[in-house]
C-alpha atoms as a PDB file:
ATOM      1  CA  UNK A   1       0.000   0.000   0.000  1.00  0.00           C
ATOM      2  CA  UNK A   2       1.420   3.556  -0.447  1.00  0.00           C
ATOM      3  CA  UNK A   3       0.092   7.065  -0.304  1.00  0.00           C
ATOM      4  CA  UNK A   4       1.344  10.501  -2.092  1.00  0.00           C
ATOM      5  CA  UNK A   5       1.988  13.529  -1.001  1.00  0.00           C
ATOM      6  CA  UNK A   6       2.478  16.426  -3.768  1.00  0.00           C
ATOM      7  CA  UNK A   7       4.678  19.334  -2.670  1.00  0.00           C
ATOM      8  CA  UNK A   8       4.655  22.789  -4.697  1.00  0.00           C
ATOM      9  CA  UNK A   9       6.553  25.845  -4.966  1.00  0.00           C
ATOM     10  CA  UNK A  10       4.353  29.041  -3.613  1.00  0.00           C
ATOM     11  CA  UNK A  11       7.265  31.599  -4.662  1.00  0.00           C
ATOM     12  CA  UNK A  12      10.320  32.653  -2.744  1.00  0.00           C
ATOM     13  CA  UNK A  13      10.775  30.084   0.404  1.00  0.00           C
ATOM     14  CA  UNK A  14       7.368  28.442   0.251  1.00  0.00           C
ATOM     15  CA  UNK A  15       6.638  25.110  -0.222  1.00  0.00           C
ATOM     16  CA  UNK A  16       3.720  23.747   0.600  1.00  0.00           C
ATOM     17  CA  UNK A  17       2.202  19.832   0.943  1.00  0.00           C
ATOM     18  CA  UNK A  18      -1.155  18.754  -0.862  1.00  0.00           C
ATOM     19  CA  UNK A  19      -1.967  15.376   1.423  1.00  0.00           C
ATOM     20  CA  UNK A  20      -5.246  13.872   2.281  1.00  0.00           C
ATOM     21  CA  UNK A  21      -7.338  17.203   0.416  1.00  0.00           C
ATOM     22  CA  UNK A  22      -5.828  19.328   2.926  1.00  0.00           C
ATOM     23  CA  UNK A  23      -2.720  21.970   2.336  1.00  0.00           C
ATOM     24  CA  UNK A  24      -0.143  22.021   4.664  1.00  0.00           C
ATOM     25  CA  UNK A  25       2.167  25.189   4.367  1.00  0.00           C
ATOM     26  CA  UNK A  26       5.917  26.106   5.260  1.00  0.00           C
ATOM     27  CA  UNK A  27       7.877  28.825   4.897  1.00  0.00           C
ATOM     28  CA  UNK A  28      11.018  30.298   6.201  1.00  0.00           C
ATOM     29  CA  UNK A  29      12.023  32.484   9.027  1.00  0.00           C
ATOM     30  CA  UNK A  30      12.909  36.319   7.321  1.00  0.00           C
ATOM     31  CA  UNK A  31      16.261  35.530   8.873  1.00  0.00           C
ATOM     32  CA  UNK A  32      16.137  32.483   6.394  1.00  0.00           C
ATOM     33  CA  UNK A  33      15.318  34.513   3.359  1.00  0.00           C
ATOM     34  CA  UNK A  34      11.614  33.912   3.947  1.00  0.00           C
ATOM     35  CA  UNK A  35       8.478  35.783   4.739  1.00  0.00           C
ATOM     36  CA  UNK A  36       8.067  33.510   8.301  1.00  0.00           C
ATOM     37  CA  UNK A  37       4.250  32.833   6.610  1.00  0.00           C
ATOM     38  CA  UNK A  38       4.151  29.652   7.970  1.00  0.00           C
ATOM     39  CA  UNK A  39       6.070  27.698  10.258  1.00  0.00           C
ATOM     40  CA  UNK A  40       9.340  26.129   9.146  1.00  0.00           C
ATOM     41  CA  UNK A  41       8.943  22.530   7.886  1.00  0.00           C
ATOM     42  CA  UNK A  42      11.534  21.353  10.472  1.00  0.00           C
ATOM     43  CA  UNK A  43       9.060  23.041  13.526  1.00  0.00           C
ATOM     44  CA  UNK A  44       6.321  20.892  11.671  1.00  0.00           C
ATOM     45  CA  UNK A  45       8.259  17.969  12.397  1.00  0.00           C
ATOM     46  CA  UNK A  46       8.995  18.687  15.597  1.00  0.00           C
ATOM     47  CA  UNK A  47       5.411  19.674  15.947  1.00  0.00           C
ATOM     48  CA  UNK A  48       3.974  16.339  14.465  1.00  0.00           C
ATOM     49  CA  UNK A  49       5.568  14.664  17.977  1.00  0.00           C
ATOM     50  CA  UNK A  50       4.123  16.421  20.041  1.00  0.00           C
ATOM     51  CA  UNK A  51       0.724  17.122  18.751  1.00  0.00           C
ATOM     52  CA  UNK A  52       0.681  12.881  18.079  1.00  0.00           C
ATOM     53  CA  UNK A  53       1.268  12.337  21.769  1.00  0.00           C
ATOM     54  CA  UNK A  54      -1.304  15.209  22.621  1.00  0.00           C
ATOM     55  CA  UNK A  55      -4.163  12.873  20.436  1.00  0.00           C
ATOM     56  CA  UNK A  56      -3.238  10.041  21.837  1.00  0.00           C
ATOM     57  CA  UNK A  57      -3.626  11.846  25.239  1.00  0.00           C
ATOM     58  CA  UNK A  58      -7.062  13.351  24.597  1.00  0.00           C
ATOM     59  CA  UNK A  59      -8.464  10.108  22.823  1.00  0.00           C
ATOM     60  CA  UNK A  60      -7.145   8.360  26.245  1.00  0.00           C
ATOM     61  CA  UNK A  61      -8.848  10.820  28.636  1.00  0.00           C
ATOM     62  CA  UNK A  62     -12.041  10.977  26.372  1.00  0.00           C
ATOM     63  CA  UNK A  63     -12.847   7.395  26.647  1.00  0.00           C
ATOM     64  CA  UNK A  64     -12.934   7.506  30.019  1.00  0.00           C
ATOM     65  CA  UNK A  65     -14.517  10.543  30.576  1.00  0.00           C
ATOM     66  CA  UNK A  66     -11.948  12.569  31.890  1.00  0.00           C
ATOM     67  CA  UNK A  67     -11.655  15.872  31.036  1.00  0.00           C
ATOM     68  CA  UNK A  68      -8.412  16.901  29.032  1.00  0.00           C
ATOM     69  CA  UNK A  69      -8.808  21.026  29.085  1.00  0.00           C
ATOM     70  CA  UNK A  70      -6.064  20.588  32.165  1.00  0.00           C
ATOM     71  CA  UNK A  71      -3.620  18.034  30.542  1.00  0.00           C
ATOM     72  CA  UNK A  72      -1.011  19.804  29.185  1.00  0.00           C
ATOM     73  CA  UNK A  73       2.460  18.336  27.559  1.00  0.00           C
ATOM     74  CA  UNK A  74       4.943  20.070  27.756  1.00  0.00           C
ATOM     75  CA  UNK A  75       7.895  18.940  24.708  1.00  0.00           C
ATOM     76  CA  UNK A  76      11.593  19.595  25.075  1.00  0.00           C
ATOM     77  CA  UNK A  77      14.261  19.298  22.856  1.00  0.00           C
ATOM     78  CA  UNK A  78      18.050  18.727  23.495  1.00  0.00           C
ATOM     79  CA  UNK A  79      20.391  20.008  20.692  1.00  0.00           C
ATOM     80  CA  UNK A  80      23.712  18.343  20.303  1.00  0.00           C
ATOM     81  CA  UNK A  81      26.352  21.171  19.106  1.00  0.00           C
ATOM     82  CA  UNK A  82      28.998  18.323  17.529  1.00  0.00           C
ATOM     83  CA  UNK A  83      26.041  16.325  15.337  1.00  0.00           C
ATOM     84  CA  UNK A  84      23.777  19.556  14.823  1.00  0.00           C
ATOM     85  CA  UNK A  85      20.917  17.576  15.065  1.00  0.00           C
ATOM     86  CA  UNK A  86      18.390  17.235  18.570  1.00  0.00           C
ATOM     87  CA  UNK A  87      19.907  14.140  20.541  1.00  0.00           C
ATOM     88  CA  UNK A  88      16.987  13.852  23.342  1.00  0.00           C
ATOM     89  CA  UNK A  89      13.079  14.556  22.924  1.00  0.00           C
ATOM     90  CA  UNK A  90      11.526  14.951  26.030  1.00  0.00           C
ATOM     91  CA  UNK A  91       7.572  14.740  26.597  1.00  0.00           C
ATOM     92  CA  UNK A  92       6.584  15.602  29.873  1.00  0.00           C
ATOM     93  CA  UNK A  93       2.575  15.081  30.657  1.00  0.00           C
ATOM     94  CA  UNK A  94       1.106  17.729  33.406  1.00  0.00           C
ATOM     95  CA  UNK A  95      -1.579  16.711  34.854  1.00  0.00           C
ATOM     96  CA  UNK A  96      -3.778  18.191  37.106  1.00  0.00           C
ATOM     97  CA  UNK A  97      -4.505  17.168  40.506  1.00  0.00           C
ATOM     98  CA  UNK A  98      -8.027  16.084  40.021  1.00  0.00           C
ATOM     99  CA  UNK A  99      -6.526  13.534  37.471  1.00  0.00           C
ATOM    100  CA  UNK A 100      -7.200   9.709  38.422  1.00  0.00           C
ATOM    101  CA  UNK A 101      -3.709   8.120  40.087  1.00  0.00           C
ATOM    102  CA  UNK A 102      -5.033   4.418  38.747  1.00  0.00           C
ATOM    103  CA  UNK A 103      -4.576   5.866  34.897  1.00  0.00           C
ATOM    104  CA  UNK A 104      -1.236   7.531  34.613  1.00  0.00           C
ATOM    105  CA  UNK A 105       0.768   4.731  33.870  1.00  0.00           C
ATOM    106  CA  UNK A 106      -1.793   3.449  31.160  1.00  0.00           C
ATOM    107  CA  UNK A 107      -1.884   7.316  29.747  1.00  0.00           C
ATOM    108  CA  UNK A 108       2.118   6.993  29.717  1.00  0.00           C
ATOM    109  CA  UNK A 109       1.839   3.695  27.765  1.00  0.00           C
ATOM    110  CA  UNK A 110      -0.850   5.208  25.449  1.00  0.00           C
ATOM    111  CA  UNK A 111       1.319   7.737  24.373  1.00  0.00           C
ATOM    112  CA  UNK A 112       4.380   6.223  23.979  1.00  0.00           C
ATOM    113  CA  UNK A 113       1.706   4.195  21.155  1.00  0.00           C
ATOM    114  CA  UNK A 114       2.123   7.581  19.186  1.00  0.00           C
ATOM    115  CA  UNK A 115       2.601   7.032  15.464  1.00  0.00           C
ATOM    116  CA  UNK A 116       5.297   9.762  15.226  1.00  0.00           C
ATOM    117  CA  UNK A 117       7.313   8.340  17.390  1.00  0.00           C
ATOM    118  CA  UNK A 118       6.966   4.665  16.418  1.00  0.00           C
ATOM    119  CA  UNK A 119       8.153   5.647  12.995  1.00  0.00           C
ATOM    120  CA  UNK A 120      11.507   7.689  14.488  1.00  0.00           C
ATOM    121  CA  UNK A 121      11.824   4.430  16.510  1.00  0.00           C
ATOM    122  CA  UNK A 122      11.595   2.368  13.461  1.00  0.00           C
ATOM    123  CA  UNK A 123      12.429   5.200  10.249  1.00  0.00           C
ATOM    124  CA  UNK A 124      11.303   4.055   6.979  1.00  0.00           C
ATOM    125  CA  UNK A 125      14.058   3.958   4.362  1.00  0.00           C
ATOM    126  CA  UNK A 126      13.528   7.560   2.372  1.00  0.00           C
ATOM    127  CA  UNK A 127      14.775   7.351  -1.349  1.00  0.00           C
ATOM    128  CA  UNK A 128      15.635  10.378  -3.737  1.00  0.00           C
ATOM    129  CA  UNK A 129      15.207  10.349  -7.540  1.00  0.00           C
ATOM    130  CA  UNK A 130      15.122  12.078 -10.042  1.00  0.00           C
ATOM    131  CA  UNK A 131      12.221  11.276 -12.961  1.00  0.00           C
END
């Protein structure tokens, strides 16, 4: 089975994603030569983590009734200066006090179920070509 995304060129440092009938924009800081229109696709990325974990989270508190307006996660990134990339993602779940002790474990596991972070656990092979 396989899917397709279609990216286009907007004009200057736009590019934008047509996926699933929806269009998701980037751009680039002004610093970066862009208009900062849109966020930066590697702030997407980063986004997609934490945003998967925050579904996971509120489908998790929604089926059992528990109200999700006071779970908040709170993401962290660790930058290694040698490598240049982020060596450590952190996801830290605050929840309130009213929050049911017998499910935090089980929300813990639930999110750790995130797509996102399955697929950095497990990265699909990505190949370039020209047509």
């Amino acid at each position: 089975m396989s899917a397709e995304m279609i990216i286009t060129f907007e004009g200057k440092k736009k590019v934008n994603a047509e996926y699933r009938g929806q269009t998701i924009r980037t751009d680039q800081s002004v610093s970066n030569g862009g208009d900062g229109a849109a966020p930066e696709p590697f702030s997407l990325f980063l986004a997609s983590i934490g945003t998967c974990a925050g579904i996971y989270a509120k489908s998790f508190c929604d089926q059992r009734g528990i109200a999700s307006e006071k779970v908040k996660i709170v993401q962290t990134m660790e930058f290694n200066p040698d490598t240049r990339l982020i060596s450590k993602i952190k996801l830290e779940v605050k929840l309130p006090p009213e929050f049911p002790e017998k499910y935090k474990s089980a929300l813990v596991k639930t999110i750790n179920l995130c797509a996102v972070k399955r697929h950095l656990q497990n990265p699909p092979e990505i190949q370039t070509f020209v047509d």
